[in-house]
PDB file of N, CA and C in Angstrom:
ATOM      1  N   UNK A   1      -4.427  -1.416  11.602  1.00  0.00           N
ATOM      2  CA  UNK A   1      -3.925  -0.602  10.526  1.00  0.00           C
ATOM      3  C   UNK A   1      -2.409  -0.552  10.563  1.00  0.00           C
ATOM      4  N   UNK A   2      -1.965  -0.268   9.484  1.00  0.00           N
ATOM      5  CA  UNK A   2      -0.218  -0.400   9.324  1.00  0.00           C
ATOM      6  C   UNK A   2      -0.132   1.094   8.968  1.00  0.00           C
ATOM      7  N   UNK A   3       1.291   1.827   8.797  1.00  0.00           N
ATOM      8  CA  UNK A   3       1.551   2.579   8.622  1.00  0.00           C
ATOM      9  C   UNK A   3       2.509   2.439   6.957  1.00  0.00           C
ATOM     10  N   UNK A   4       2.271   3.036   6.153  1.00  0.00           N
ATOM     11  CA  UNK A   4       2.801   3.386   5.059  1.00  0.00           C
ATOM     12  C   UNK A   4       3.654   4.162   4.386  1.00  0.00           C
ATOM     13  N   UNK A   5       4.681   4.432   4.352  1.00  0.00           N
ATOM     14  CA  UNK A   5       5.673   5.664   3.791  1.00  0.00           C
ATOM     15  C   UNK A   5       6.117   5.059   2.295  1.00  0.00           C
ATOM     16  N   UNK A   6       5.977   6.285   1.623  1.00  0.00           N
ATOM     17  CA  UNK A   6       6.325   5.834   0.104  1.00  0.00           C
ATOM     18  C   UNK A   6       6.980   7.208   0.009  1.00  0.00           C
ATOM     19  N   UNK A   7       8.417   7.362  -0.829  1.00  0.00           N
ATOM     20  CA  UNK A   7       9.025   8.405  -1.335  1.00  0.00           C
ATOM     21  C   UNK A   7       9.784   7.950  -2.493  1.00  0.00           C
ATOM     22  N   UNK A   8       9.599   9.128  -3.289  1.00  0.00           N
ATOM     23  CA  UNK A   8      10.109   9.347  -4.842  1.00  0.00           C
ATOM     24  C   UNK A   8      11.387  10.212  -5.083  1.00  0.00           C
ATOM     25  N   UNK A   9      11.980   9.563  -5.903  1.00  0.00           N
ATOM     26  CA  UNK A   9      13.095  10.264  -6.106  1.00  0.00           C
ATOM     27  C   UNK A   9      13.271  10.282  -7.792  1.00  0.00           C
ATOM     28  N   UNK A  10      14.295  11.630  -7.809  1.00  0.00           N
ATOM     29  CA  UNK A  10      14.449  11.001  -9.729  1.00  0.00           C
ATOM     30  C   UNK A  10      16.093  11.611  -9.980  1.00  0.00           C
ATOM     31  N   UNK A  11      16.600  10.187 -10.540  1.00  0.00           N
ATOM     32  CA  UNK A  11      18.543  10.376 -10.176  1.00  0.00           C
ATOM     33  C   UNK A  11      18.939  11.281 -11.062  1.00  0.00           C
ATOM     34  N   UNK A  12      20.071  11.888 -11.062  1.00  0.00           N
ATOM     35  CA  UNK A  12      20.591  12.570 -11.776  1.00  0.00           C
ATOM     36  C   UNK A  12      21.117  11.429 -13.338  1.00  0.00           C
ATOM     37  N   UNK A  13      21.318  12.200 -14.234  1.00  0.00           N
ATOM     38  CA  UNK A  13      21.579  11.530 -15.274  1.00  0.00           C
ATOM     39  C   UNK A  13      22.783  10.803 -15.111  1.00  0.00           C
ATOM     40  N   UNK A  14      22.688   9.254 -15.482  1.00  0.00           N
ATOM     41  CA  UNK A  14      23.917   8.407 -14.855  1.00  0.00           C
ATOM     42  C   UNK A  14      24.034   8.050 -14.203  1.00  0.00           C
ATOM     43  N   UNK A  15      23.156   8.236 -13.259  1.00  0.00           N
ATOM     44  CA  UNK A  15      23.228   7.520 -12.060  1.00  0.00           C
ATOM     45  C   UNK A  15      22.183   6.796 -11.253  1.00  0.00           C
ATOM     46  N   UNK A  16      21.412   6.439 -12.119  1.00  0.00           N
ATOM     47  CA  UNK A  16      20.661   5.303 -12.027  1.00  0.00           C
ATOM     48  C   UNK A  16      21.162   4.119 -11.475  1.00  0.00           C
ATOM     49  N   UNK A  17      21.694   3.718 -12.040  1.00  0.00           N
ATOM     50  CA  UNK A  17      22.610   2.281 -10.995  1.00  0.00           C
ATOM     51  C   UNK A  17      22.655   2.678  -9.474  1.00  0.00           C
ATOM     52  N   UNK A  18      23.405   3.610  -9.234  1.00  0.00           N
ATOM     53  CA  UNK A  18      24.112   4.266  -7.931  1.00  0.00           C
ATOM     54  C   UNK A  18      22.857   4.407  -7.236  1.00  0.00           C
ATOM     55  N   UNK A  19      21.401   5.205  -7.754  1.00  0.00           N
ATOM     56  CA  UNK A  19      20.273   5.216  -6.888  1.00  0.00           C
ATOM     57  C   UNK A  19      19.913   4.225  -6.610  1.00  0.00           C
ATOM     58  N   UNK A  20      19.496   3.037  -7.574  1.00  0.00           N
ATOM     59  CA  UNK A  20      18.774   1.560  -7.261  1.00  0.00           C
ATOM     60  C   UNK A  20      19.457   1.347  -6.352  1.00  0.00           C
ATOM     61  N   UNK A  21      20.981   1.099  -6.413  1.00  0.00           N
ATOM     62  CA  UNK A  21      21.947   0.182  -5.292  1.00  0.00           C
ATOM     63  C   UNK A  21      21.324   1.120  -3.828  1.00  0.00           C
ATOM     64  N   UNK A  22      21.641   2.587  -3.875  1.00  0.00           N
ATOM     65  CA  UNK A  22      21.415   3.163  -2.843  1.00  0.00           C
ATOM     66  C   UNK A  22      19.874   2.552  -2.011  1.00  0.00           C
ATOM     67  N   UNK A  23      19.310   2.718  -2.564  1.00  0.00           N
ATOM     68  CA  UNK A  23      17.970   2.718  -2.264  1.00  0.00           C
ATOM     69  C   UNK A  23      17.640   0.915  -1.784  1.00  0.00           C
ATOM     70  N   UNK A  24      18.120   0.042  -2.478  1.00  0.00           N
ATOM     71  CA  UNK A  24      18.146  -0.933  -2.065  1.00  0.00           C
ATOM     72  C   UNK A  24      18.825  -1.499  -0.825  1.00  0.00           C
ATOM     73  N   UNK A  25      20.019  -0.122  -0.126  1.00  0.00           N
ATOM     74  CA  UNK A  25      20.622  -0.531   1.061  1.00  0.00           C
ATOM     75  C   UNK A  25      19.456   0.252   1.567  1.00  0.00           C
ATOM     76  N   UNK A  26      18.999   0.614   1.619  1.00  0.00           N
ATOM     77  CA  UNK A  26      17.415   1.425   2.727  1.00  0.00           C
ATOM     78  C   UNK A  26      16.488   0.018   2.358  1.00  0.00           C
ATOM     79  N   UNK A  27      16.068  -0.422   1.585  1.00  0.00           N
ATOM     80  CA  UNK A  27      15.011  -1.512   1.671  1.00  0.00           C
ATOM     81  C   UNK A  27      15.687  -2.423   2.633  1.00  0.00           C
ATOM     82  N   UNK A  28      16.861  -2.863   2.491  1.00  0.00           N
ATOM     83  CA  UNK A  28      17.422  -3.938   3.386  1.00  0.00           C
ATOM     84  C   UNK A  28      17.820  -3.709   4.780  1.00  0.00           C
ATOM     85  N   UNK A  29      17.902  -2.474   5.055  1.00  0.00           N
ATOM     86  CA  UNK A  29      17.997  -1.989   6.392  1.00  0.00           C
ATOM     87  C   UNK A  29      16.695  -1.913   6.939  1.00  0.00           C
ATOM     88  N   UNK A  30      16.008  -1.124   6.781  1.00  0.00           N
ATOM     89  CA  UNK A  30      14.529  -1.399   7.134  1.00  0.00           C
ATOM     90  C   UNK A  30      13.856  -2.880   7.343  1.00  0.00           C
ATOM     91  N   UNK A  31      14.281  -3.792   6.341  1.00  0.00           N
ATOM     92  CA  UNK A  31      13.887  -5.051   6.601  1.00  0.00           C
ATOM     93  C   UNK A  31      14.025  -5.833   7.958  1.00  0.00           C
ATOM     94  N   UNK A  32      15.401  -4.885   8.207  1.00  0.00           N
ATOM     95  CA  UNK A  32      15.919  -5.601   9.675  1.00  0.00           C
ATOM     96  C   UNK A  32      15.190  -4.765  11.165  1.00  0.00           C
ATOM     97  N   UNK A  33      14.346  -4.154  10.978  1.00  0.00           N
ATOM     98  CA  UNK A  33      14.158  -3.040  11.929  1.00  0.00           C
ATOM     99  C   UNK A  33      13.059  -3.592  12.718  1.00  0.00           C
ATOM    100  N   UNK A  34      12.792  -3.080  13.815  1.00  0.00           N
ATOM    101  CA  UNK A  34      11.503  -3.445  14.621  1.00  0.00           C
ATOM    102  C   UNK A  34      10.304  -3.176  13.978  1.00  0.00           C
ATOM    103  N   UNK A  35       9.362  -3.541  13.875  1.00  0.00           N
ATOM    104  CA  UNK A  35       7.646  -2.745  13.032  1.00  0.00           C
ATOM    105  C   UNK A  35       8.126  -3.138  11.495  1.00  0.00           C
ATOM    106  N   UNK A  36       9.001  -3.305  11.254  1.00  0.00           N
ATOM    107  CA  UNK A  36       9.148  -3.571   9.498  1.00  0.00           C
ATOM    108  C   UNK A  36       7.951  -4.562   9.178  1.00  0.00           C
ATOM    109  N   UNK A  37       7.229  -3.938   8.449  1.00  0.00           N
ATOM    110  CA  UNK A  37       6.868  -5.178   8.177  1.00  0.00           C
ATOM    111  C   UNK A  37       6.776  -5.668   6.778  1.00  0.00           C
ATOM    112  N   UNK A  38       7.124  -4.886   5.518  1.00  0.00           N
ATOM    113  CA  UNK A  38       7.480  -4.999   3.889  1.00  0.00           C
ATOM    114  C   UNK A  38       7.891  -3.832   3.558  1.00  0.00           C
ATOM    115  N   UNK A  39       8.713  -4.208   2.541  1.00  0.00           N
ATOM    116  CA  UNK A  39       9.060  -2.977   1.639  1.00  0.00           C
ATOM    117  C   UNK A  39       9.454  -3.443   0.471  1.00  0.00           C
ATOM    118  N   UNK A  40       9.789  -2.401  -0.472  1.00  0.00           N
ATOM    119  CA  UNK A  40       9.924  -2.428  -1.705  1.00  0.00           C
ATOM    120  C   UNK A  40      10.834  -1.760  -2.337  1.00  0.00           C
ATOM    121  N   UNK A  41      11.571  -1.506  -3.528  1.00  0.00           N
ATOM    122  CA  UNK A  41      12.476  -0.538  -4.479  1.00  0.00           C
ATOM    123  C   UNK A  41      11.636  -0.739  -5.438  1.00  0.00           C
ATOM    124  N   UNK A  42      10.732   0.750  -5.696  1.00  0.00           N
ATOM    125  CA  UNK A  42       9.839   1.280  -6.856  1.00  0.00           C
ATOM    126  C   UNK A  42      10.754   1.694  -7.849  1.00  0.00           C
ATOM    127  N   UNK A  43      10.665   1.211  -8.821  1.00  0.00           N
ATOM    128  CA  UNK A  43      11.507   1.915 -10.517  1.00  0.00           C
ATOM    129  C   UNK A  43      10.569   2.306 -11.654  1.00  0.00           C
ATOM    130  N   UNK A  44      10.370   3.054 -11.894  1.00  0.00           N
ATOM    131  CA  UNK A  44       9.339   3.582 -13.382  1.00  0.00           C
ATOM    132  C   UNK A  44       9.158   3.022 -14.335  1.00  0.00           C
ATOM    133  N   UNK A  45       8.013   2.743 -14.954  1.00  0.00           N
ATOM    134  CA  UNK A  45       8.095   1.713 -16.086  1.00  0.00           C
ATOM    135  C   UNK A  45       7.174   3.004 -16.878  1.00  0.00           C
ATOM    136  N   UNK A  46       7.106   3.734 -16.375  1.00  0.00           N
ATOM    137  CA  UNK A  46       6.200   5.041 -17.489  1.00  0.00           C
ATOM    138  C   UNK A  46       7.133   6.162 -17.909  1.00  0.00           C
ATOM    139  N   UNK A  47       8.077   5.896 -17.870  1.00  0.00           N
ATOM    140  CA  UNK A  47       9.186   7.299 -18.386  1.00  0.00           C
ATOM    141  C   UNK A  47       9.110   8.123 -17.865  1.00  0.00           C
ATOM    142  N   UNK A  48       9.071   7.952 -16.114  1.00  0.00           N
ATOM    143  CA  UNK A  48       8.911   9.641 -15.506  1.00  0.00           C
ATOM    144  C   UNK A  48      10.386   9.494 -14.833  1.00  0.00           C
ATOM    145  N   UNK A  49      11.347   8.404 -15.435  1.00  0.00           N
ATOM    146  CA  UNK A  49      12.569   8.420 -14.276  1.00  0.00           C
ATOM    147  C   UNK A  49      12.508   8.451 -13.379  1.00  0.00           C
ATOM    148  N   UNK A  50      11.335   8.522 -12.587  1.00  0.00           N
ATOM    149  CA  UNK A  50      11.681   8.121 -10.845  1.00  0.00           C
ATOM    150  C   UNK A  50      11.668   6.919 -10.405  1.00  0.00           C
ATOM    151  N   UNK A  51      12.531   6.990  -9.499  1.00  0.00           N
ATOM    152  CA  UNK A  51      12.649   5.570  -8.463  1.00  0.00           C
ATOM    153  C   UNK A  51      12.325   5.750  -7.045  1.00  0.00           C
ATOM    154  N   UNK A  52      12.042   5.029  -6.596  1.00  0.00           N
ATOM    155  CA  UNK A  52      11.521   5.189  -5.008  1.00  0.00           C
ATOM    156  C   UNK A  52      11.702   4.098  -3.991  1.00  0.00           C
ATOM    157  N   UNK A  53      10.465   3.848  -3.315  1.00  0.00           N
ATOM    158  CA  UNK A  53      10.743   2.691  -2.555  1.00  0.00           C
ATOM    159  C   UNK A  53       9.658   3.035  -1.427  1.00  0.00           C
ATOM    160  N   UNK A  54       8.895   1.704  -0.829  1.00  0.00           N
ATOM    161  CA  UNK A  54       7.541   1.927   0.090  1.00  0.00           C
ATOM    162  C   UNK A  54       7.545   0.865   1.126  1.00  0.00           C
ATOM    163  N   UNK A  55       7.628   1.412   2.044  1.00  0.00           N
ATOM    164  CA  UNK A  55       7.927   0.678   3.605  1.00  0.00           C
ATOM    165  C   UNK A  55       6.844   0.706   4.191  1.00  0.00           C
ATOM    166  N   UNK A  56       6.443  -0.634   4.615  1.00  0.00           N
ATOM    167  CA  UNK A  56       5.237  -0.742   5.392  1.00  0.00           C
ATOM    168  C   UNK A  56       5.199  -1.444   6.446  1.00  0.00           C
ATOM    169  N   UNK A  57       4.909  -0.458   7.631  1.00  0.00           N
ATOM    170  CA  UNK A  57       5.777  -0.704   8.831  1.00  0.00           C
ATOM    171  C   UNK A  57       4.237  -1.124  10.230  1.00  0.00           C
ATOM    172  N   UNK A  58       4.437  -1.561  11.483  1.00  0.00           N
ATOM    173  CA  UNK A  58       2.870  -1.863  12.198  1.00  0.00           C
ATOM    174  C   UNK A  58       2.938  -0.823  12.783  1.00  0.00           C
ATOM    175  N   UNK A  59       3.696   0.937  13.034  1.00  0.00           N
ATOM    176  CA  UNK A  59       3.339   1.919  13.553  1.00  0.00           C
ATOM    177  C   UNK A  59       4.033   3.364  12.476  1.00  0.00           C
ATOM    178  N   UNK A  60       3.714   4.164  12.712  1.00  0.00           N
ATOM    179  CA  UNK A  60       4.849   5.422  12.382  1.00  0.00           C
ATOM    180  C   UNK A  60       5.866   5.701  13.249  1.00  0.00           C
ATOM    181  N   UNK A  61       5.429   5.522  14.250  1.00  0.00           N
ATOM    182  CA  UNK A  61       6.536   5.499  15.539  1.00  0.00           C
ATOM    183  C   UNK A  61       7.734   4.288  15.265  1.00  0.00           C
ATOM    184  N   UNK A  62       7.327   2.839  14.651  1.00  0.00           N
ATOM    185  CA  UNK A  62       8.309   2.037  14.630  1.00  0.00           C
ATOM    186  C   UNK A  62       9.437   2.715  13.008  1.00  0.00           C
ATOM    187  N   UNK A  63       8.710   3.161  12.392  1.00  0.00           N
ATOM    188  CA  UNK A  63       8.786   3.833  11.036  1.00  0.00           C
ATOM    189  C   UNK A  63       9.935   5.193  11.178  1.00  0.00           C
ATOM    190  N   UNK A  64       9.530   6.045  12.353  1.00  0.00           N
ATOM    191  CA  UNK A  64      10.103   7.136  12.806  1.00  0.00           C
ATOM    192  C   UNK A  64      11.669   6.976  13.447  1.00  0.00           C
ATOM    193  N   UNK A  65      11.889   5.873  14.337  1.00  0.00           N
ATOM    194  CA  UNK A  65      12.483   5.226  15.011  1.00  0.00           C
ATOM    195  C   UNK A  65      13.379   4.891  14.034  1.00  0.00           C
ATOM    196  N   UNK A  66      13.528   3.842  13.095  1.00  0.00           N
ATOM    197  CA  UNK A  66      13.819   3.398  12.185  1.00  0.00           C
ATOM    198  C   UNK A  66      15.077   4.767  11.119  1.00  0.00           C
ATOM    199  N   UNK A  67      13.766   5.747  10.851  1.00  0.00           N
ATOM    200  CA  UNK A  67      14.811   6.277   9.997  1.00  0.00           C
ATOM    201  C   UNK A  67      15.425   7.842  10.502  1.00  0.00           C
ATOM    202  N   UNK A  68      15.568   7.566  12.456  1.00  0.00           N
ATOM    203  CA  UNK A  68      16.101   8.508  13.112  1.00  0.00           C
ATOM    204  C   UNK A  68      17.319   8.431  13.223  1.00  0.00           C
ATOM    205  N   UNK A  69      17.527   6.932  12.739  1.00  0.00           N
ATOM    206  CA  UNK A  69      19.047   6.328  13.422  1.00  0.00           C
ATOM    207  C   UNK A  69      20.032   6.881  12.546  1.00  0.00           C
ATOM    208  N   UNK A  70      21.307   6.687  12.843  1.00  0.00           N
ATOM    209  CA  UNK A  70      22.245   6.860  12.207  1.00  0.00           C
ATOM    210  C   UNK A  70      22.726   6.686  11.089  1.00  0.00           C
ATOM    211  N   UNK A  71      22.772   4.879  10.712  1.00  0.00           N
ATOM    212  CA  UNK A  71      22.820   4.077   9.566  1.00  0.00           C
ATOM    213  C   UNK A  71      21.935   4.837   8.623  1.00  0.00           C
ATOM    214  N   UNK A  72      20.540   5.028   8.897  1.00  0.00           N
ATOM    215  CA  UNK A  72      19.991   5.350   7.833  1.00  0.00           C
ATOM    216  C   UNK A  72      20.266   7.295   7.154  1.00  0.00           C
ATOM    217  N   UNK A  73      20.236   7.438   8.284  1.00  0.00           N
ATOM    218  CA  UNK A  73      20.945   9.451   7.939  1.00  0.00           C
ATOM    219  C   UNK A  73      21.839   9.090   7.353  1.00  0.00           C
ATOM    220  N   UNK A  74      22.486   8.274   7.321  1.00  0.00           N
ATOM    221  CA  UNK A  74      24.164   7.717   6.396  1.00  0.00           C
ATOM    222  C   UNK A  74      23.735   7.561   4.941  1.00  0.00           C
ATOM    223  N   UNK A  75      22.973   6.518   5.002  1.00  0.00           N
ATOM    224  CA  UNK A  75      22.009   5.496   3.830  1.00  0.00           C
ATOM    225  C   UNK A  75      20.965   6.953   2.907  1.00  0.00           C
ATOM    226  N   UNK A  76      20.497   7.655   3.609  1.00  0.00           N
ATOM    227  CA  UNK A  76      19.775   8.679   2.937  1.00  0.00           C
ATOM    228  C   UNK A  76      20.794  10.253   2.680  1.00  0.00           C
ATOM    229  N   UNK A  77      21.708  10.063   3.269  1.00  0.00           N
ATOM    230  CA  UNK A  77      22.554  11.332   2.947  1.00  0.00           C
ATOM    231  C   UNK A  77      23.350  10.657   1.364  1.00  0.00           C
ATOM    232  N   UNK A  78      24.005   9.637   0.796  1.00  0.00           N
ATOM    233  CA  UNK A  78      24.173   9.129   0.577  1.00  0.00           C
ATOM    234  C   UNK A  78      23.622   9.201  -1.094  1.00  0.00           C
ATOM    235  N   UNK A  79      22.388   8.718  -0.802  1.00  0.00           N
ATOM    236  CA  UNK A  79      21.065   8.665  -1.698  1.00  0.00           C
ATOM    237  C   UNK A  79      20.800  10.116  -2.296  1.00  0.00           C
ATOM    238  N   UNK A  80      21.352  11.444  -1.044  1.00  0.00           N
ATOM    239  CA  UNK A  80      20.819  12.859  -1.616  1.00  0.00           C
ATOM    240  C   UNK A  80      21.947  13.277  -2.526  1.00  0.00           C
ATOM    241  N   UNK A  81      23.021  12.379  -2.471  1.00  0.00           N
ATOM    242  CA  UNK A  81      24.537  13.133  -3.580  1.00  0.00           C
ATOM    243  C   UNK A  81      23.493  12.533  -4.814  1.00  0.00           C
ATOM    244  N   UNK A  82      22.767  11.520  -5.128  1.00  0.00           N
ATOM    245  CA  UNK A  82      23.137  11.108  -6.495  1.00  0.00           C
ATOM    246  C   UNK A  82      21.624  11.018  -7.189  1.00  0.00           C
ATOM    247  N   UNK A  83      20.701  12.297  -6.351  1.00  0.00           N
ATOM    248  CA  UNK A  83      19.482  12.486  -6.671  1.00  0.00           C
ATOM    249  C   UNK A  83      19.320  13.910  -7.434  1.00  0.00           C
ATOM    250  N   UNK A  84      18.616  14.739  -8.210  1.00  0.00           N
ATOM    251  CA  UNK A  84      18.557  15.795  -8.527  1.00  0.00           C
ATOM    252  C   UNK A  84      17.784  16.759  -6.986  1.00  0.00           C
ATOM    253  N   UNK A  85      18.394  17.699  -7.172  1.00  0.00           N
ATOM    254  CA  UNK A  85      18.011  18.465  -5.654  1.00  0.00           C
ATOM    255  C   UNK A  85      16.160  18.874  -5.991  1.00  0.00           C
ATOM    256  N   UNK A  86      15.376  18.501  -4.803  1.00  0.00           N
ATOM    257  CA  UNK A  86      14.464  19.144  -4.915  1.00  0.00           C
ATOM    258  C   UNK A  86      13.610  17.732  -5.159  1.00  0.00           C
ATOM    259  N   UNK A  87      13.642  16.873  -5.942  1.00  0.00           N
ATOM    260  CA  UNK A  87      13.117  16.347  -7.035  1.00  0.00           C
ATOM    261  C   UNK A  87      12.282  14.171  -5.621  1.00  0.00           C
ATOM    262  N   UNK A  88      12.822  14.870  -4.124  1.00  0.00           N
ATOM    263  CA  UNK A  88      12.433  13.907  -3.213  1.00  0.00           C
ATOM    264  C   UNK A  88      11.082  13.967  -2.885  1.00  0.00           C
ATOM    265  N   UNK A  89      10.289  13.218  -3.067  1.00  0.00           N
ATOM    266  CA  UNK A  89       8.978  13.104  -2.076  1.00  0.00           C
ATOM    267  C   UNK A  89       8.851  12.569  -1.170  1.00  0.00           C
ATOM    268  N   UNK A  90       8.270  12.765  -0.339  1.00  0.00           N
ATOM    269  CA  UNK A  90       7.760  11.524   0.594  1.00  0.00           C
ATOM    270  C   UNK A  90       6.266  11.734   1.079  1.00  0.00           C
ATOM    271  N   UNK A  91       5.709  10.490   1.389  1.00  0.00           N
ATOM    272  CA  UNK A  91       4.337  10.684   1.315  1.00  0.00           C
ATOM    273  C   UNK A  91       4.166   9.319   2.262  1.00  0.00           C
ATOM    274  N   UNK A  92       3.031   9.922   3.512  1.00  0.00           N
ATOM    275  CA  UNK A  92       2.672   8.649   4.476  1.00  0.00           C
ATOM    276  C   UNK A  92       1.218   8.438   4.446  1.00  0.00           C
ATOM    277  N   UNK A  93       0.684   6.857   4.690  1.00  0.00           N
ATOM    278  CA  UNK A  93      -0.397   7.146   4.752  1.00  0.00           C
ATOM    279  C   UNK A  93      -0.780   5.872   5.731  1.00  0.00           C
ATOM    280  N   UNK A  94      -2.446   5.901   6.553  1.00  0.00           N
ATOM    281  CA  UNK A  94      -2.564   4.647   6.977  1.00  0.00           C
ATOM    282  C   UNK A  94      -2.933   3.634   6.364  1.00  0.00           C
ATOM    283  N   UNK A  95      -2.433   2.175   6.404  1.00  0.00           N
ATOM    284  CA  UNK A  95      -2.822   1.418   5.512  1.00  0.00           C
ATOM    285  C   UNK A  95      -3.966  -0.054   5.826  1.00  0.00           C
ATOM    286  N   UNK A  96      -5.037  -0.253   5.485  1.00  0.00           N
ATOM    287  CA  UNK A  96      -5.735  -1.133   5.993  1.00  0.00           C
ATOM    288  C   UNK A  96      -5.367  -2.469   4.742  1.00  0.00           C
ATOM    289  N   UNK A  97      -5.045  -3.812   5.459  1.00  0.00           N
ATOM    290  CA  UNK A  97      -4.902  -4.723   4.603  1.00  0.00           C
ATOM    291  C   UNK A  97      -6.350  -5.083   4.030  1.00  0.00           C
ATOM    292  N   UNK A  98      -6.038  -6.239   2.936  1.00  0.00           N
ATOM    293  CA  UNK A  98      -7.607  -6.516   2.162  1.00  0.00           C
ATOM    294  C   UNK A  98      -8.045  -7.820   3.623  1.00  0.00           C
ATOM    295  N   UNK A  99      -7.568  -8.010   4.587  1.00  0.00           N
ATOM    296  CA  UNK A  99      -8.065  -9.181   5.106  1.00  0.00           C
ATOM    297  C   UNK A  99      -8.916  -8.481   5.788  1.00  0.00           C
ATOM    298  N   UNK A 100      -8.352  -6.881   6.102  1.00  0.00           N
ATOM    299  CA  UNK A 100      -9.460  -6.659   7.535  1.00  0.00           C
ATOM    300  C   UNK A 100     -10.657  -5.942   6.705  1.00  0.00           C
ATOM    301  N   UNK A 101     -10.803  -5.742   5.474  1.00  0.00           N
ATOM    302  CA  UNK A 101     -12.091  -5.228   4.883  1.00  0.00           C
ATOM    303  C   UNK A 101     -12.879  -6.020   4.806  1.00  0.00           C
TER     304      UNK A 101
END
């Protein structure tokens, strides 16, 4: 089983650009990390304005590790100027691929 983290965000008006870019330096940092094992930059195609992004990592611990560090408290402090307050989710779950069903 893999571990899964998906979180939502929804930018303040205008600053859409500034979130994607943001959020895309967290996909690319993560990429480089131990346990990484995919991720993504989620954007709305249903008009709810949120953007996000879903990391799928081979532990929570490699996952935990990952976004204890510094770079990323940088990378997500960063991300919280140009988000509406309140408006973050995050949501983990375990993930079984379709090979092992």
């Amino acid at each position: 089983m893999s571990y899964v983290r998906i979180s939502f965000v929804r930018p303040l008006h205008g600053r859409e650009d500034a979130v994607r870019s943001s959020i895309d330096k967290l996909v690319e940092y993560y990429g480089g990390q131990p346990g990484h094992l995919s991720g993504y930059r989620l954007e709305h195609v249903d008009g709810s304005l949120r953007f996000g992004r879903i990391g799928i990592w081979r532990s929570e611990e490699d996952a935990n590790k990952a976004a204890q560090s510094e770079h990323d408290l940088a990378l997500r402090s960063e991300l919280n100027g140009l988000v509406e307050q309140g408006s973050h989710e995050e949501f983990s779950f375990e993930g079984t691929s379709s090979a092992a069903l």
